[in-house]
C-alpha atoms as a PDB file:
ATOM      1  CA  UNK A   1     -11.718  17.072 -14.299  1.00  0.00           C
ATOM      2  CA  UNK A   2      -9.065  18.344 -11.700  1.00  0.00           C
ATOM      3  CA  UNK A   3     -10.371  19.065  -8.031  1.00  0.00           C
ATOM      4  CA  UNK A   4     -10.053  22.517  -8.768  1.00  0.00           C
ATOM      5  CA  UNK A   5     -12.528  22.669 -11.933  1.00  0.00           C
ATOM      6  CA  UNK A   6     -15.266  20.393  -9.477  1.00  0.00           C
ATOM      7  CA  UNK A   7     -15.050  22.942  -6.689  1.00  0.00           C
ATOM      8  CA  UNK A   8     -15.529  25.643  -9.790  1.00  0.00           C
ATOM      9  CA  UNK A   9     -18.484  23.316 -11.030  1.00  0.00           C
ATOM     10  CA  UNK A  10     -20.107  22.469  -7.466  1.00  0.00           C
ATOM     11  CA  UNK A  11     -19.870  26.769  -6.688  1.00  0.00           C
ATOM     12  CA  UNK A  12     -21.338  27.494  -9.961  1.00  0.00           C
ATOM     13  CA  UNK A  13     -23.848  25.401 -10.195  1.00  0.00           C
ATOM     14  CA  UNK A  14     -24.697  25.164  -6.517  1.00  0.00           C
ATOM     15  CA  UNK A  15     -24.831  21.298  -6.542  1.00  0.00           C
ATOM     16  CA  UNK A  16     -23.621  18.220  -4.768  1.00  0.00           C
ATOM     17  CA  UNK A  17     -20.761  16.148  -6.621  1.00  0.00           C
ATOM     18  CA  UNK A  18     -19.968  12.865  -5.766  1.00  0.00           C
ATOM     19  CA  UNK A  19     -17.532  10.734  -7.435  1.00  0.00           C
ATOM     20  CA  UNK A  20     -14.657   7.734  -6.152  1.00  0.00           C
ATOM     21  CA  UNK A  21     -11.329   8.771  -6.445  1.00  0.00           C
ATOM     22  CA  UNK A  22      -7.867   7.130  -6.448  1.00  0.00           C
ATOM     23  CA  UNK A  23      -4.976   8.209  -4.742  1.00  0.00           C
ATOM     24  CA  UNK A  24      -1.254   7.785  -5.448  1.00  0.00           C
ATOM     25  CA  UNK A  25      -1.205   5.491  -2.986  1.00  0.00           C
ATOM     26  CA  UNK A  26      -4.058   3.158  -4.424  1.00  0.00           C
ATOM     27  CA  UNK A  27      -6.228   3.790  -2.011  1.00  0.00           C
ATOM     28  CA  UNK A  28      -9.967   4.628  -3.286  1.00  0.00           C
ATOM     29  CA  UNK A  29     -12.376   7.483  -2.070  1.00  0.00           C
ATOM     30  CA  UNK A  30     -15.760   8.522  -2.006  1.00  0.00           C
ATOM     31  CA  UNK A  31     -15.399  12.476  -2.699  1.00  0.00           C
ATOM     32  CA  UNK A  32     -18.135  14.522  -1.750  1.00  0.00           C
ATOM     33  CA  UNK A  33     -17.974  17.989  -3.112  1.00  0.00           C
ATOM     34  CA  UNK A  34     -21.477  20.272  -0.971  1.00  0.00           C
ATOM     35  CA  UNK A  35     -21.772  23.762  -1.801  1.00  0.00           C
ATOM     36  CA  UNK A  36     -21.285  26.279   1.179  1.00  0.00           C
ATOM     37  CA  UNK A  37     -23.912  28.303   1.222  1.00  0.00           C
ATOM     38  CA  UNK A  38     -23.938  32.133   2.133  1.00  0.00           C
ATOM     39  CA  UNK A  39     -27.793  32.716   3.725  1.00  0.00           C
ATOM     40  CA  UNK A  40     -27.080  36.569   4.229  1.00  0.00           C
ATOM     41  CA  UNK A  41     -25.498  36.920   0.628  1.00  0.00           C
ATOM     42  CA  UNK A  42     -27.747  34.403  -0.987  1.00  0.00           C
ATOM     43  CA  UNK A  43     -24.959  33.006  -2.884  1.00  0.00           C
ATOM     44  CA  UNK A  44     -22.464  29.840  -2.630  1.00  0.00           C
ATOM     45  CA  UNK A  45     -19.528  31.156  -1.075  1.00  0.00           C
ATOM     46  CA  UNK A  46     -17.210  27.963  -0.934  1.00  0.00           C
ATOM     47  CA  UNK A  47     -17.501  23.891  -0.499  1.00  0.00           C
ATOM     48  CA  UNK A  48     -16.684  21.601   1.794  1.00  0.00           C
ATOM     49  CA  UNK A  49     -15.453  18.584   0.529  1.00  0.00           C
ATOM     50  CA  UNK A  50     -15.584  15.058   2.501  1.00  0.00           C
ATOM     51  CA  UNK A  51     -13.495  11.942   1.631  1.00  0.00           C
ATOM     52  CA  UNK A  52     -15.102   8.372   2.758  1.00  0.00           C
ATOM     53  CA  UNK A  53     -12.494   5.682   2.708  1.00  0.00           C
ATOM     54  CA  UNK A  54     -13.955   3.434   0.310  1.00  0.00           C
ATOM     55  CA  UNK A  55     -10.771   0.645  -0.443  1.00  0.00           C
ATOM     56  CA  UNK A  56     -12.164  -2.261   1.277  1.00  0.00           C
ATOM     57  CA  UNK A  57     -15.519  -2.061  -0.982  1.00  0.00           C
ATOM     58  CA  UNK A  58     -13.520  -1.712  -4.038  1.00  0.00           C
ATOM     59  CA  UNK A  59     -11.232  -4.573  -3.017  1.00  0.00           C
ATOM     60  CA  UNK A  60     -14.315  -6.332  -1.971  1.00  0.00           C
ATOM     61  CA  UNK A  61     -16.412  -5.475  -5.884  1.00  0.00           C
ATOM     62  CA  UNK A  62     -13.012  -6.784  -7.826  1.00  0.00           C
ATOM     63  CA  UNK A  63     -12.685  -9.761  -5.831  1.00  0.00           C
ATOM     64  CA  UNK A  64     -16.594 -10.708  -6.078  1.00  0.00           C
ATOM     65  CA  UNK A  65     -16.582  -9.984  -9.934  1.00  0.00           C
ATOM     66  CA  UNK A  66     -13.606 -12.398  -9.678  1.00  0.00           C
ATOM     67  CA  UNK A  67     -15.418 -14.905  -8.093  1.00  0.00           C
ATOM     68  CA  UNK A  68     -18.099 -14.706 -10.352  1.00  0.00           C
ATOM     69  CA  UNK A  69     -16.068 -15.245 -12.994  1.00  0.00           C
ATOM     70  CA  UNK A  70     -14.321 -18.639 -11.657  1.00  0.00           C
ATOM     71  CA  UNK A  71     -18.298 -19.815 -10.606  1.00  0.00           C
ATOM     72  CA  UNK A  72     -19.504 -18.966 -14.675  1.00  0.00           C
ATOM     73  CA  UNK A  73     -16.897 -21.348 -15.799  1.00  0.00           C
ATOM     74  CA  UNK A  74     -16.999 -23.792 -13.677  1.00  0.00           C
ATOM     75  CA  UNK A  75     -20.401 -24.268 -14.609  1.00  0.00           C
ATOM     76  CA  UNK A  76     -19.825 -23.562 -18.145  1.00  0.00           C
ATOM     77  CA  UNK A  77     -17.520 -26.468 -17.740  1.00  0.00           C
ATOM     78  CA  UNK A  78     -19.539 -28.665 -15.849  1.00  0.00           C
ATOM     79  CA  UNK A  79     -22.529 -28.106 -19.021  1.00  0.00           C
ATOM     80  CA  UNK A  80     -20.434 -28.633 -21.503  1.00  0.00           C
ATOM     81  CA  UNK A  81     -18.363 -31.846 -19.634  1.00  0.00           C
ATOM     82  CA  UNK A  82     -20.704 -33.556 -18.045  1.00  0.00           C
ATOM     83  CA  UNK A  83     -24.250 -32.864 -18.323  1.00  0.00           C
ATOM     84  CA  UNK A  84     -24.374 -34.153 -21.980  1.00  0.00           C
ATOM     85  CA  UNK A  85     -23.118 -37.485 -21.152  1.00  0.00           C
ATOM     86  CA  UNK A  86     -25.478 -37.231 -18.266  1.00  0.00           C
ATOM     87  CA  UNK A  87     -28.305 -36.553 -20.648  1.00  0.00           C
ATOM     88  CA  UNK A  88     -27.094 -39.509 -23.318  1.00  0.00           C
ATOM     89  CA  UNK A  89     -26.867 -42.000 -20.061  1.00  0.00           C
ATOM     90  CA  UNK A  90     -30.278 -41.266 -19.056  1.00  0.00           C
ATOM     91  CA  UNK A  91     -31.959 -41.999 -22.330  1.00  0.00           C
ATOM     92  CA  UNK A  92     -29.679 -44.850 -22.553  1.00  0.00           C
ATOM     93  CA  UNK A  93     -31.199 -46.250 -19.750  1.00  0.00           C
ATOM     94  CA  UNK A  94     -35.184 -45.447 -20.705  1.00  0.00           C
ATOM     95  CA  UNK A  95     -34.072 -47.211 -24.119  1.00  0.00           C
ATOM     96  CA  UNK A  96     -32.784 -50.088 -22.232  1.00  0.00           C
ATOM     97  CA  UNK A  97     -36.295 -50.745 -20.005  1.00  0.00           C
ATOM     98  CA  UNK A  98     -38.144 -51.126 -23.248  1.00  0.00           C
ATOM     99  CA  UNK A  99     -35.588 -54.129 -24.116  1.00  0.00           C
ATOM    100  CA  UNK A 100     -37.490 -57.145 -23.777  1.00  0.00           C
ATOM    101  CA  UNK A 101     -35.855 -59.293 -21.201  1.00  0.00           C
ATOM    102  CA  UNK A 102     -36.189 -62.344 -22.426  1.00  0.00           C
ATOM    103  CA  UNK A 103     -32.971 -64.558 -22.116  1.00  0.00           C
ATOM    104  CA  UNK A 104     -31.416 -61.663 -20.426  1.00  0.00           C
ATOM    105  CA  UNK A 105     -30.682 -63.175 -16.896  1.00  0.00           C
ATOM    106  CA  UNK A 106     -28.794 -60.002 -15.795  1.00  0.00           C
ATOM    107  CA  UNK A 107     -30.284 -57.321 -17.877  1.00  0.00           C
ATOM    108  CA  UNK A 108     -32.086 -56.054 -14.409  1.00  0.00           C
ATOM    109  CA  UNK A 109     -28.642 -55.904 -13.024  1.00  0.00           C
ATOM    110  CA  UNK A 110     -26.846 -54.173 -15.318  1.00  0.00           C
ATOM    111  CA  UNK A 111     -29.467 -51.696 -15.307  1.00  0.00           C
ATOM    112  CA  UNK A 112     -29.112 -50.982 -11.943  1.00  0.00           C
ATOM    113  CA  UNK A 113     -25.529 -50.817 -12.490  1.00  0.00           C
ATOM    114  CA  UNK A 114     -25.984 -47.926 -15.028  1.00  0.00           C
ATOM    115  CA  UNK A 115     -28.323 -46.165 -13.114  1.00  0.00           C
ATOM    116  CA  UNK A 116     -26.671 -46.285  -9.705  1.00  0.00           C
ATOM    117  CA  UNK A 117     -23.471 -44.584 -11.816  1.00  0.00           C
ATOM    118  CA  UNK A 118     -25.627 -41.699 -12.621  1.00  0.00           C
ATOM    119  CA  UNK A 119     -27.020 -41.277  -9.203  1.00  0.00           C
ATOM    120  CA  UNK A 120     -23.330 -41.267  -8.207  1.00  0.00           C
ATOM    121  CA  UNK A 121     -22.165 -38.537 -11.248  1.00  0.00           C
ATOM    122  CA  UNK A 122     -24.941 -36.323  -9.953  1.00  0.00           C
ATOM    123  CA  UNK A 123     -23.731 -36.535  -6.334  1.00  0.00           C
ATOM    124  CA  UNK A 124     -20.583 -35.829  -7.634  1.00  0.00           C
ATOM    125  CA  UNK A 125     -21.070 -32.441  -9.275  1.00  0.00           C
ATOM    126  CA  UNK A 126     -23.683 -31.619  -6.706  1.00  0.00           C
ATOM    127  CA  UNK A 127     -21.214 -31.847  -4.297  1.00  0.00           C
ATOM    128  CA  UNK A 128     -18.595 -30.131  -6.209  1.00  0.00           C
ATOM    129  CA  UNK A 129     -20.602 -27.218  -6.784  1.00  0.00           C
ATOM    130  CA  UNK A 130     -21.754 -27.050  -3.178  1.00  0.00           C
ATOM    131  CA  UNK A 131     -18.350 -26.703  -1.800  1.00  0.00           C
ATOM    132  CA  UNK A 132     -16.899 -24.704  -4.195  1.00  0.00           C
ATOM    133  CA  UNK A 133     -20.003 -22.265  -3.641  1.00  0.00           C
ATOM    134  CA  UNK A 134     -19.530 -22.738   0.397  1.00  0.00           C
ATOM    135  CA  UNK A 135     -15.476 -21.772   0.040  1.00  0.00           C
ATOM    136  CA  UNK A 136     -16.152 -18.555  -1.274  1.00  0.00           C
ATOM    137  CA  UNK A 137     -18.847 -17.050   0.545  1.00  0.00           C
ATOM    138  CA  UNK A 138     -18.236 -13.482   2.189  1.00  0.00           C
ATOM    139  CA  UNK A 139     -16.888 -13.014   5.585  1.00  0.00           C
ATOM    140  CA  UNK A 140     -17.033  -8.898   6.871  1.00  0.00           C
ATOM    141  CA  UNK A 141     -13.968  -8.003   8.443  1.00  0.00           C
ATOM    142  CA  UNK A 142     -13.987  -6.107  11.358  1.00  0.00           C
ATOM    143  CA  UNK A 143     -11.157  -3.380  11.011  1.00  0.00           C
ATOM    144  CA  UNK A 144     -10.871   0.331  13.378  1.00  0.00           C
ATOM    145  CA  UNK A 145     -10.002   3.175  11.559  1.00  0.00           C
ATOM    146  CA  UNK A 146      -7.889   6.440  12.450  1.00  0.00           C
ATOM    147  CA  UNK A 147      -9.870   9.173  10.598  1.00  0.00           C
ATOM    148  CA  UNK A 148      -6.840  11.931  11.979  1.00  0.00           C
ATOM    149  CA  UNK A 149      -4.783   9.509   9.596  1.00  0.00           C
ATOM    150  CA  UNK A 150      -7.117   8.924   6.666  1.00  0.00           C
ATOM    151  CA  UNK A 151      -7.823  12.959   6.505  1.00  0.00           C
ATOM    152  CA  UNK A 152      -3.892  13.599   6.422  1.00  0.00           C
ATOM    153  CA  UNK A 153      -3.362  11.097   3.950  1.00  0.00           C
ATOM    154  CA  UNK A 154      -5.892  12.867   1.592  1.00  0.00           C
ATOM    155  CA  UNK A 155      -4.245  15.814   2.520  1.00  0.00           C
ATOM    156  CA  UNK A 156      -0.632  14.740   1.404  1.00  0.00           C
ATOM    157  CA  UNK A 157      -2.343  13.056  -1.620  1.00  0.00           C
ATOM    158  CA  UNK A 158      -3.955  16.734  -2.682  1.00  0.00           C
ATOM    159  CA  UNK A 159      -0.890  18.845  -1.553  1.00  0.00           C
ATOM    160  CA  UNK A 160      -0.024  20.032  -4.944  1.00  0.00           C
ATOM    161  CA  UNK A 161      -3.968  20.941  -5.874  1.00  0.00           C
ATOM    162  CA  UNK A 162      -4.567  22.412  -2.631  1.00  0.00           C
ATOM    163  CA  UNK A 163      -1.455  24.164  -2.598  1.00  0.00           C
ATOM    164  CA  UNK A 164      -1.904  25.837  -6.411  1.00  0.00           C
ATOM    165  CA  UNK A 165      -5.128  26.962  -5.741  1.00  0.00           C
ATOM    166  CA  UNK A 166      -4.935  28.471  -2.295  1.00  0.00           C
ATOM    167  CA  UNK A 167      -7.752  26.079  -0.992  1.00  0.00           C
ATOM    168  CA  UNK A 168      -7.632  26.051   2.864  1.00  0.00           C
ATOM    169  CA  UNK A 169      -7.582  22.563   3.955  1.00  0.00           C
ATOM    170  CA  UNK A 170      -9.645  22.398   7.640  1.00  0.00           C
ATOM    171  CA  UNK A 171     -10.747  19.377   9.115  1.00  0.00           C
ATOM    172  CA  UNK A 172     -12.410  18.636  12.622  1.00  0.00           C
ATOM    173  CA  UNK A 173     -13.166  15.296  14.458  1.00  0.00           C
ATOM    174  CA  UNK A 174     -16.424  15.422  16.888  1.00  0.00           C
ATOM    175  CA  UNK A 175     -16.508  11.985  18.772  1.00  0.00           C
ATOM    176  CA  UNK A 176     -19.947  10.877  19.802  1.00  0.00           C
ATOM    177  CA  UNK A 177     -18.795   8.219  22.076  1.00  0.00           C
END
């Protein structure tokens, strides 16, 4: 639906619409469409809309699905590589204890050899999955935003809706510094 038919809607039906937006400019919006309320008339007279710059937690939701992604197959990968060599090593080595080690000078060894490899394999993707886990962790961003230029911008972005329909676009700033 067009802004115009959700003003309609939210007069009408005398309820609060909320929905994210996109702009021409790519830039993503929380739209909040309240009725305005006429006490003496008993009747919705209006709305007032507000627009919450919402971009960064877009951005923010892509990139983390993103992430999520890469982490699935790397482990996907790591299953399927490694863990069932892993697993045949290991019951290599419980098959090799029961060996009688009779004659077998460096059977003791060579067992340690095998398992001290699969001590070190484990380390390995232990590691590996520790600091590709430790790169990717979140960091907030600190950023200051002019609201005067985030209300125009909406304002430029809706010119030709606003415009058609006659809507009076009014926005004030209180500061509670």
């Amino acid at each position: 639906p067009t802004i115009i038919e959700n003003i309609k809607h939210v007069i009408r039906s005398g309820r609060i619409l909320e929905k994210e937006i996109q702009t021409t400019d790519l830039k993503w919006y929380q739209m909040n469409v309240l009725p305005y309320y006429v006490k003496k008339e008993n009747k919705t007279n209006g709305v007032i809309i507000t627009f919450i710059d919402i971009t960064s937690r877009i951005t923010d939701l892509k990139e983390q699905e993103k992430m999520i992604a890469e982490h699935e197959l790397l482990l996907d990968t790591i299953s399927h590589d490694i863990k069932n060599p892993l697993a045949a090593l290991g019951m290599t080595i419980q098959l090799l204890r029961r060996v009688p080690e009779k004659g077998m000078d460096h059977f003791p060894e060579l067992l340690g050899n095998v398992e001290s490899s699969l001590n070190k394999v484990t380390e390995i993707i232990y590691d590996l999955v520790q600091s590709r886990w430790s790169k990717h962790r979140y960091q907030a961003e600190e950023e200051l935003l002019d609201l005067q230029i985030i209300l125009e911008d909406v304002r430029l972005a809706l010119a030709p809706q606003i415009q058609e329909s006659g809507v009076v676009f009014n926005f004030k700033i209180h500061l509670n510094v």
